[in-house]
N, C-alpha and C. Protein backbone atom coordinates (compact mmCIF):
# COMPACT_ATOMS: atom_id res chain seq x y z
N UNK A 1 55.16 -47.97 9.23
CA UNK A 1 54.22 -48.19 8.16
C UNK A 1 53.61 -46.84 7.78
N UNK A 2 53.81 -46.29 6.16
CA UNK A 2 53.27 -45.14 6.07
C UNK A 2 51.77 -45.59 5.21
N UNK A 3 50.54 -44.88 5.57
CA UNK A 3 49.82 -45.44 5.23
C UNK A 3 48.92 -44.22 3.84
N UNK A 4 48.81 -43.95 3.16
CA UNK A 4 48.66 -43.14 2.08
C UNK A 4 46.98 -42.96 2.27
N UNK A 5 46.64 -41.78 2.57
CA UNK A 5 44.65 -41.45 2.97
C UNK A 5 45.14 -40.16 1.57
N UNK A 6 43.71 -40.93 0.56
CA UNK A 6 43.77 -40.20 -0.45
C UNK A 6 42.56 -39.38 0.01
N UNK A 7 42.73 -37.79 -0.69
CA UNK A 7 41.30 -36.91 -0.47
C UNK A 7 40.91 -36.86 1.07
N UNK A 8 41.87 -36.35 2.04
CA UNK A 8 41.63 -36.29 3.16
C UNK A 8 41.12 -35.29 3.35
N UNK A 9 41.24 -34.12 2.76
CA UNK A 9 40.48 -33.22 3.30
C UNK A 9 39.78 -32.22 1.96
N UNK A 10 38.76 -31.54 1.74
CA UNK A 10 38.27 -31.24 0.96
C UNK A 10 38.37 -30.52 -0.31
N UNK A 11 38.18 -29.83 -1.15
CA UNK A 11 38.78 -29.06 -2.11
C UNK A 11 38.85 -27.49 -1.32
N UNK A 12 37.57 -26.93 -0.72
CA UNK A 12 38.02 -25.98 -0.03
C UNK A 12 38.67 -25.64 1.04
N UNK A 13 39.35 -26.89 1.57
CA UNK A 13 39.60 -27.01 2.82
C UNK A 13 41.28 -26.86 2.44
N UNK A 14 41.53 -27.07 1.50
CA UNK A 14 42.53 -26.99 0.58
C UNK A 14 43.22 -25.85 0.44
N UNK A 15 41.93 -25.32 -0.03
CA UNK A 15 42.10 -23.42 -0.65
C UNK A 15 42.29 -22.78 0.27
N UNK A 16 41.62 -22.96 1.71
CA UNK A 16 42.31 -22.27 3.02
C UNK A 16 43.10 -22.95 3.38
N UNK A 17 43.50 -23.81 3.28
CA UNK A 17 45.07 -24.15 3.83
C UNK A 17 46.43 -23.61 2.87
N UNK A 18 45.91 -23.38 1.87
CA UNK A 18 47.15 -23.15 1.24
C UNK A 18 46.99 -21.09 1.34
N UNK A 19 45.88 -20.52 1.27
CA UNK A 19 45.82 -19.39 1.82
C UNK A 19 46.55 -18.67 3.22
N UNK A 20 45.74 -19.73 4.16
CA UNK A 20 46.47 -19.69 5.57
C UNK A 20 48.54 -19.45 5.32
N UNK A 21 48.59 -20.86 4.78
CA UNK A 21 50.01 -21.06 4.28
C UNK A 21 50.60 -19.55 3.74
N UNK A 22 50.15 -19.22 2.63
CA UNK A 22 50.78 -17.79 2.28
C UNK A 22 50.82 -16.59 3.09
N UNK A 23 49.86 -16.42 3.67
CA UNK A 23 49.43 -15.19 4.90
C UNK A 23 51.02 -15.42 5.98
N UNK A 24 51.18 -16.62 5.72
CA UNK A 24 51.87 -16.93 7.64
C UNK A 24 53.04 -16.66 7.66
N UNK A 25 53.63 -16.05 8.48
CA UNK A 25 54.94 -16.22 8.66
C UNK A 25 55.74 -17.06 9.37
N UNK A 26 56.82 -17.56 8.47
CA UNK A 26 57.53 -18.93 8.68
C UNK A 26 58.95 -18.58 9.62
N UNK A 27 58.72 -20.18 10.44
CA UNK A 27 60.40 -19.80 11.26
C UNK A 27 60.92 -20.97 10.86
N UNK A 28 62.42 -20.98 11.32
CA UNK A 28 63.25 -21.81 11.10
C UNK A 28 63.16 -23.28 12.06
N UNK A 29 62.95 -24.13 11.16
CA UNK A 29 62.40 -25.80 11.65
C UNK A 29 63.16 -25.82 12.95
N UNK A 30 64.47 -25.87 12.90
CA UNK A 30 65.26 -26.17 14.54
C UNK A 30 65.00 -25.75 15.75
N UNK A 31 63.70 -24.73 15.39
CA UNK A 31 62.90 -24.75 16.71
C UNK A 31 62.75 -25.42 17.58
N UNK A 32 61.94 -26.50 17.06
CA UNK A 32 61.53 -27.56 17.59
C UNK A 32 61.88 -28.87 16.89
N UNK A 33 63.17 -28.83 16.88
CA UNK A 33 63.99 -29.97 17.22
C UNK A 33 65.13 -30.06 18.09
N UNK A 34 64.92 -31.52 18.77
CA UNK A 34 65.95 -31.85 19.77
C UNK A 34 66.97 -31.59 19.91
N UNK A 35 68.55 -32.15 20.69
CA UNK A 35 69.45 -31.62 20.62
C UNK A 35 70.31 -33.07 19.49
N UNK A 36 69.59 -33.44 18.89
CA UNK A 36 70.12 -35.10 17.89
C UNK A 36 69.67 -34.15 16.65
N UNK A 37 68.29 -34.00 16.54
CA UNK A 37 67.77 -33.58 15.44
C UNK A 37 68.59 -31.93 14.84
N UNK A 38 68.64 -31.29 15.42
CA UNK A 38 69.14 -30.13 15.63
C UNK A 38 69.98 -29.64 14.18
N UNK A 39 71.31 -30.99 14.36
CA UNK A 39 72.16 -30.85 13.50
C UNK A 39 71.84 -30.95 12.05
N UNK A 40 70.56 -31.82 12.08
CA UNK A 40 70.12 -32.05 10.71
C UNK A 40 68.85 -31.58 9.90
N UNK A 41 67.86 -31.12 10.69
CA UNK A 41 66.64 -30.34 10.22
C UNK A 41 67.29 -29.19 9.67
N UNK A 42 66.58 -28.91 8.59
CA UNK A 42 66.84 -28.08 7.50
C UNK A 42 65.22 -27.17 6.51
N UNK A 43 64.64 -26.82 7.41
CA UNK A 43 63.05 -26.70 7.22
C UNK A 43 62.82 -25.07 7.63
N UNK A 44 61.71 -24.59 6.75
CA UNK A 44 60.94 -23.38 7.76
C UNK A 44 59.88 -24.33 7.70
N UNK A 45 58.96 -24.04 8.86
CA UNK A 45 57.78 -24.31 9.42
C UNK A 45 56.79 -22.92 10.33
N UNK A 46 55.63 -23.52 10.15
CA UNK A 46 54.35 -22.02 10.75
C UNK A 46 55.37 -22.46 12.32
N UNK A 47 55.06 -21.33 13.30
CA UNK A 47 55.37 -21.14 14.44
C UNK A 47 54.15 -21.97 15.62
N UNK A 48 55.31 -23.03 15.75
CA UNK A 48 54.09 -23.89 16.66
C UNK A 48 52.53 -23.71 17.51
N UNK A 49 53.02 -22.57 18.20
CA UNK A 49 51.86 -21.49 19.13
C UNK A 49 50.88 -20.95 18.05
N UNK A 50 51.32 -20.65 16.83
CA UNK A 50 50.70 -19.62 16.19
C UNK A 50 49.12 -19.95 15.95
N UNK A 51 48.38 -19.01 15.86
CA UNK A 51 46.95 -19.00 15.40
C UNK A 51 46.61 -20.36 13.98
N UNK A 52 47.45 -19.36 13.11
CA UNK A 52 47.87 -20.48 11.99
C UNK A 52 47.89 -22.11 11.80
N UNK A 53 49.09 -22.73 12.61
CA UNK A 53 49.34 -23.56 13.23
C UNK A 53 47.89 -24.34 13.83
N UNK A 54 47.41 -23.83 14.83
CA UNK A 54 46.31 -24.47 15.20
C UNK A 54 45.49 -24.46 14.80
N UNK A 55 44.99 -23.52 13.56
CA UNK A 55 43.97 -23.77 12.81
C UNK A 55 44.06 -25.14 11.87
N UNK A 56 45.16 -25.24 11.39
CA UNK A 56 45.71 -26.32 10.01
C UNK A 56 45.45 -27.74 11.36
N UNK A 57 46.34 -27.42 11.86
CA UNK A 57 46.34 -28.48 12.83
C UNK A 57 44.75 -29.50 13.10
N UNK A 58 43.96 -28.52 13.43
CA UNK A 58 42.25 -28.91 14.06
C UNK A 58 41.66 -29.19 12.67
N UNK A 59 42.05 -28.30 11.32
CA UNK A 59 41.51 -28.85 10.31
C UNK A 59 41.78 -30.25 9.91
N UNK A 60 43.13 -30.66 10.19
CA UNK A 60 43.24 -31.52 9.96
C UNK A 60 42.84 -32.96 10.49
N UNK A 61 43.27 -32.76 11.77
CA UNK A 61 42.61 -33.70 12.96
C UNK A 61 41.29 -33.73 12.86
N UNK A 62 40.36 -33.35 12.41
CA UNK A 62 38.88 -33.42 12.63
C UNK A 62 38.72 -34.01 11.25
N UNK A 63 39.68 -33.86 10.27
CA UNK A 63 39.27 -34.88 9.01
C UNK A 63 39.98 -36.23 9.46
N UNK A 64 40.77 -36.50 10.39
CA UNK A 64 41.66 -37.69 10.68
C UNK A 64 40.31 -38.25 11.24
N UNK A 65 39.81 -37.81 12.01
CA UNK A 65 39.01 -38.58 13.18
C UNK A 65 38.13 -39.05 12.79
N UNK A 66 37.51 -38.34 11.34
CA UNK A 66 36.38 -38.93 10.38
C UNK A 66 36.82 -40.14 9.66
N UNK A 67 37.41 -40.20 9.31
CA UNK A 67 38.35 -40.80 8.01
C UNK A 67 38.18 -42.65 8.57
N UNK A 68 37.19 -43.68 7.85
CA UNK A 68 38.09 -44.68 7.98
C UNK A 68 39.10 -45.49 8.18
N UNK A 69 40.01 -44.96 7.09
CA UNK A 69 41.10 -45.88 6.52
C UNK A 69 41.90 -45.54 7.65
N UNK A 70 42.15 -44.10 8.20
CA UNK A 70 43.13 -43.56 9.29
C UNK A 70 43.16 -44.34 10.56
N UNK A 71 41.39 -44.19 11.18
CA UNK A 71 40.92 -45.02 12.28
C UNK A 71 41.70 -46.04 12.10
N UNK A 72 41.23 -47.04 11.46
CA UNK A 72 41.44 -48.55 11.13
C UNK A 72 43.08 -48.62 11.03
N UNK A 73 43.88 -47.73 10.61
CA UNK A 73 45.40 -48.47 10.63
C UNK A 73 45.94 -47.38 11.72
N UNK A 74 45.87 -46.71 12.37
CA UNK A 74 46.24 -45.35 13.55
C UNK A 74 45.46 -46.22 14.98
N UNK A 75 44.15 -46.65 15.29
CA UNK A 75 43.92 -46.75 16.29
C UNK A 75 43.26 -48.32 16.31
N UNK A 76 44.10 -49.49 15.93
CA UNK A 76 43.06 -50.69 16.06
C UNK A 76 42.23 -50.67 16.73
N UNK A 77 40.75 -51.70 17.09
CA UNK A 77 39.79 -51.66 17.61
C UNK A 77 40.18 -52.41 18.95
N UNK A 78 41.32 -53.13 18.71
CA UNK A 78 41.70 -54.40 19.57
C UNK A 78 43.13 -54.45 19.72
N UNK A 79 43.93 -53.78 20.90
CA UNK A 79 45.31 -54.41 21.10
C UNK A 79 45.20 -55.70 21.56
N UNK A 80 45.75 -56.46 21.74
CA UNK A 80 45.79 -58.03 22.24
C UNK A 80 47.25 -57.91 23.31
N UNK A 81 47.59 -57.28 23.11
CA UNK A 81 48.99 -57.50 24.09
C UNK A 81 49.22 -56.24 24.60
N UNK A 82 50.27 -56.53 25.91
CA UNK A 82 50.79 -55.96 26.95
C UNK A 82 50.96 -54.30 25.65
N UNK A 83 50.52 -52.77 26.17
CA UNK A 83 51.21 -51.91 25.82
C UNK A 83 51.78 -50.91 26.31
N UNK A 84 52.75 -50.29 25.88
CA UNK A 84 53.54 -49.73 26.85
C UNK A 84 53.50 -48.25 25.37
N UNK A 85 53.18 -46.93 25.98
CA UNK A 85 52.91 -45.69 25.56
C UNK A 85 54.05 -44.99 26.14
N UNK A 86 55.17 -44.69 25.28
CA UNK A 86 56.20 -43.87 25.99
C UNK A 86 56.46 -42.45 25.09
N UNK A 87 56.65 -41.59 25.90
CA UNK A 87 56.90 -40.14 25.03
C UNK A 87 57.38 -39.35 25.60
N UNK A 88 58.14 -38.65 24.88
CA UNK A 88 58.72 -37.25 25.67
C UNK A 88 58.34 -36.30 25.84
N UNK A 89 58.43 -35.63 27.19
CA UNK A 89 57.23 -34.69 27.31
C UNK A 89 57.51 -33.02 26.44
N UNK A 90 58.86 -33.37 25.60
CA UNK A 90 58.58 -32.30 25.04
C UNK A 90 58.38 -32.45 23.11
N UNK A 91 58.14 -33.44 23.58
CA UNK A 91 57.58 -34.37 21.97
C UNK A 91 56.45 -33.27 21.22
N UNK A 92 57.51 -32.42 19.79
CA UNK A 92 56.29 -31.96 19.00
C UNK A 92 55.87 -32.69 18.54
N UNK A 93 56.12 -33.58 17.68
CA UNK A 93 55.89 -34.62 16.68
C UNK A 93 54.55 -35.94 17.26
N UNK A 94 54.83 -36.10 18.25
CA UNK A 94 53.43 -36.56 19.08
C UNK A 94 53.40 -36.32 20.49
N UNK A 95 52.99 -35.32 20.73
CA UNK A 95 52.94 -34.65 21.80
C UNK A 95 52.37 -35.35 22.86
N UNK A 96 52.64 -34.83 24.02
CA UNK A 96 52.14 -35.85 25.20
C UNK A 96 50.09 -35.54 25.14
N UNK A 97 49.49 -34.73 24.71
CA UNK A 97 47.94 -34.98 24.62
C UNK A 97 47.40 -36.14 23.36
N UNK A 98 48.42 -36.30 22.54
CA UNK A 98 48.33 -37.34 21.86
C UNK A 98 48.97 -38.93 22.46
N UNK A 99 49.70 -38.81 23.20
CA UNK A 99 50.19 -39.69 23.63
C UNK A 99 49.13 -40.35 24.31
N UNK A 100 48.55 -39.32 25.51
CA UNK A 100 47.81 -39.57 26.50
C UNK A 100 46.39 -40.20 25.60
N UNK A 101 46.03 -39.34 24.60
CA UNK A 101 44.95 -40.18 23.92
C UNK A 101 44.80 -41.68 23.64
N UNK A 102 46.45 -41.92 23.03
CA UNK A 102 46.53 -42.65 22.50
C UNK A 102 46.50 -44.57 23.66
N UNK A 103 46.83 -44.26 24.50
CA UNK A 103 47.40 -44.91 25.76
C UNK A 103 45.48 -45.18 26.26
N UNK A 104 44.98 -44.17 26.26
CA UNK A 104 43.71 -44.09 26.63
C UNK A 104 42.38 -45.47 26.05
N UNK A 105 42.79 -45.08 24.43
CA UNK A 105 42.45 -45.58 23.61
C UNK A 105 42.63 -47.27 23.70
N UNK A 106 44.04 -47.69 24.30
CA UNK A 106 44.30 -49.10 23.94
C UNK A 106 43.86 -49.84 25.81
N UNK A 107 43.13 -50.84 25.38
CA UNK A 107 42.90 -50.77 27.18
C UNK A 107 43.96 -51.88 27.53
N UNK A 108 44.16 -51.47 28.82
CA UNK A 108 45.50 -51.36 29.83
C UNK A 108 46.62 -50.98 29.78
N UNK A 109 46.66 -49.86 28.17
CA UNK A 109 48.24 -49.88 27.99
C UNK A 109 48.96 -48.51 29.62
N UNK A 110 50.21 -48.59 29.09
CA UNK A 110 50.43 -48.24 30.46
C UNK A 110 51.24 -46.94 29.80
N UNK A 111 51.20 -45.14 30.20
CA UNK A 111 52.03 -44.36 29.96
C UNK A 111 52.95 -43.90 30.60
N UNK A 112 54.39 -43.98 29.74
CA UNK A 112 54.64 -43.35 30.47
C UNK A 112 55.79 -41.81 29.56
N UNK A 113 56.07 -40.75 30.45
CA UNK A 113 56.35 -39.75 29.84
C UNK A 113 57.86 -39.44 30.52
N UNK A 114 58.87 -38.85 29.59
CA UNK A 114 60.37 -38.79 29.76
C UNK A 114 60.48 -37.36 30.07
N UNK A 115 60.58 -36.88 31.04
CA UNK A 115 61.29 -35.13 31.06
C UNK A 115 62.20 -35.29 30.19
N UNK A 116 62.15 -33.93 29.51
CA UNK A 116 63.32 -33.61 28.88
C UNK A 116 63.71 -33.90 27.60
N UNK A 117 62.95 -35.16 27.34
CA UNK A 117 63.03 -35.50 25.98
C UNK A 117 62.17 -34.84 24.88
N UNK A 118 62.53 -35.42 23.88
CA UNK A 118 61.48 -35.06 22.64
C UNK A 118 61.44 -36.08 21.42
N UNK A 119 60.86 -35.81 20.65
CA UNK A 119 60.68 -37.54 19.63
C UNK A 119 61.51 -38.41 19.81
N UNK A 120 62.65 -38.24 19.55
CA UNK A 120 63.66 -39.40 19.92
C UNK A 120 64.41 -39.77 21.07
N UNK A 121 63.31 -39.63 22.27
CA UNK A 121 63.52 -40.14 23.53
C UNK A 121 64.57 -41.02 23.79
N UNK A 122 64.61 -42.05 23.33
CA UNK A 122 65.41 -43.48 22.97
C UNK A 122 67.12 -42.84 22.63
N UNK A 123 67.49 -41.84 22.07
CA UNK A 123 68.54 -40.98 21.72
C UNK A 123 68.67 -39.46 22.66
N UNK A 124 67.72 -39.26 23.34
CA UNK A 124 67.84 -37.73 23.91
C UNK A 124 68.12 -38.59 25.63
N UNK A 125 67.28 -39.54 25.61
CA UNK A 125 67.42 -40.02 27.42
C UNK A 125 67.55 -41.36 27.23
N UNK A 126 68.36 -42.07 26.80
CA UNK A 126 68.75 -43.31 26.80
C UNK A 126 68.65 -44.43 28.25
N UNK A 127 69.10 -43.88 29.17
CA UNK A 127 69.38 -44.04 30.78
C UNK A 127 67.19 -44.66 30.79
N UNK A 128 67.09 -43.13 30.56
CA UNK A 128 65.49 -43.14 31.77
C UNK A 128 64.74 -44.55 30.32
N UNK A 129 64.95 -44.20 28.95
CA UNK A 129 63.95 -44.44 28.43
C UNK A 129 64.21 -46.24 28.45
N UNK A 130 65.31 -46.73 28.19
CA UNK A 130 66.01 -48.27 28.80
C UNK A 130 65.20 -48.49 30.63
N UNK A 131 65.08 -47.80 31.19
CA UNK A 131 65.13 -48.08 32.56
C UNK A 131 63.35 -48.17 32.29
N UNK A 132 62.21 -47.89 31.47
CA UNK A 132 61.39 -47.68 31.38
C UNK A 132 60.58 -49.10 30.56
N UNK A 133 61.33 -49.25 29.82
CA UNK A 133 61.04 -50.36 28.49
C UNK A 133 61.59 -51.62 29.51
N UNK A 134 62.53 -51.26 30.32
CA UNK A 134 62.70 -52.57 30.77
C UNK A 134 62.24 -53.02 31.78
N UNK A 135 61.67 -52.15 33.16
CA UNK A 135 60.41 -52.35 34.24
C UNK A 135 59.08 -52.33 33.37
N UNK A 136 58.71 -52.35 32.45
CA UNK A 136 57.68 -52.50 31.49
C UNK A 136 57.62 -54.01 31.27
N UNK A 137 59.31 -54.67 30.66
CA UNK A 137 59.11 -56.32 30.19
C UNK A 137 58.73 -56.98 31.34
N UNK A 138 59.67 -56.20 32.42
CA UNK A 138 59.71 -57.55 33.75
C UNK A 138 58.25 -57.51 34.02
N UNK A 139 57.37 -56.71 33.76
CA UNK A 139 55.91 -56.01 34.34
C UNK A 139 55.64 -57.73 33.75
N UNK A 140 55.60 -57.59 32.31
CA UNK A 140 54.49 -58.38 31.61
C UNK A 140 55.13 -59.72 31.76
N UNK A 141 56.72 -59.92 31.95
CA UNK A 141 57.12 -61.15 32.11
C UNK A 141 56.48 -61.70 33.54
N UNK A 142 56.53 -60.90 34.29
CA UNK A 142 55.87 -61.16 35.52
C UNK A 142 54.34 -61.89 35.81
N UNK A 143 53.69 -61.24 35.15
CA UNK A 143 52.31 -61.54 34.66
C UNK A 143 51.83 -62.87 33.89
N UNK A 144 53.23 -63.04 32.49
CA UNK A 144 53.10 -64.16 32.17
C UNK A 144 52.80 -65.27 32.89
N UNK A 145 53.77 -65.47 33.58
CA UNK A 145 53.75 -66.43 35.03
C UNK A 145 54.92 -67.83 34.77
């Protein structure tokens, strides 16, 4: 579900981001993509580590965290069911401190994290991430009773 947050961040907040943007020097996206993704990313992007990078980054996140509409469809108030938080620990795309937030956030969900992988866990570690999802069902089938 993509969810569209109009005016997320300010008019000047804007003007330094797109400033930042010109100043920076760009690397080639396949950085940080997997060995699936690899073949097909076709991107420059700021350099993950970079000063840059974490500035845009925190600008942004600190307007996410304000934001209604984001809260409300990103972090319900209420899971109702069994959750299971899985990620790869070399996940740029939602990194394991987001993961861990996120897992935090829902009460009892359960995390867990894949060496080796990265976003598409499910395609990079098939073996661990099946062996994970599925001591997860028996968990809650168990529980059912």
């Amino acid at each position: 579900m993509l969810v569209p947050i109009p005016d997320l961040l300010k008019a000047d907040q804007v003007l330094k981001a797109r400033r930042i943007f010109e100043e920076s020097e760009w690397v080639d996206g396949r950085v940080t993509a997997g060995h699936q993704s690899v073949r097909v990313k076709n991107n420059m992007q700021l350099p993950e580590n970079s000063a840059a990078a974490r500035d845009l980054g925190g600008m942004i996140l600190a307007a996410l965290e304000q934001n209604p509409l984001f809260i409300s469809a990103a972090l319900p108030a209420r899971v109702g069911v069994p959750t299971l938080v899985l990620c790869g620990a070399e996940d740029k795309i939602t990194p394991p401190p987001l993961s861990r937030e996120l897992a935090h956030l829902i009460p009892g969900a359960q995390l867990e994290t894949i060496a080796g992988a990265g976003h598409i866990s499910n395609l990079e570690r098939p073996d661990e991430f099946n062996t994970l999802v599925g001591a997860f069902i028996r968990g809650v089938d168990s529980r059912a009773g």
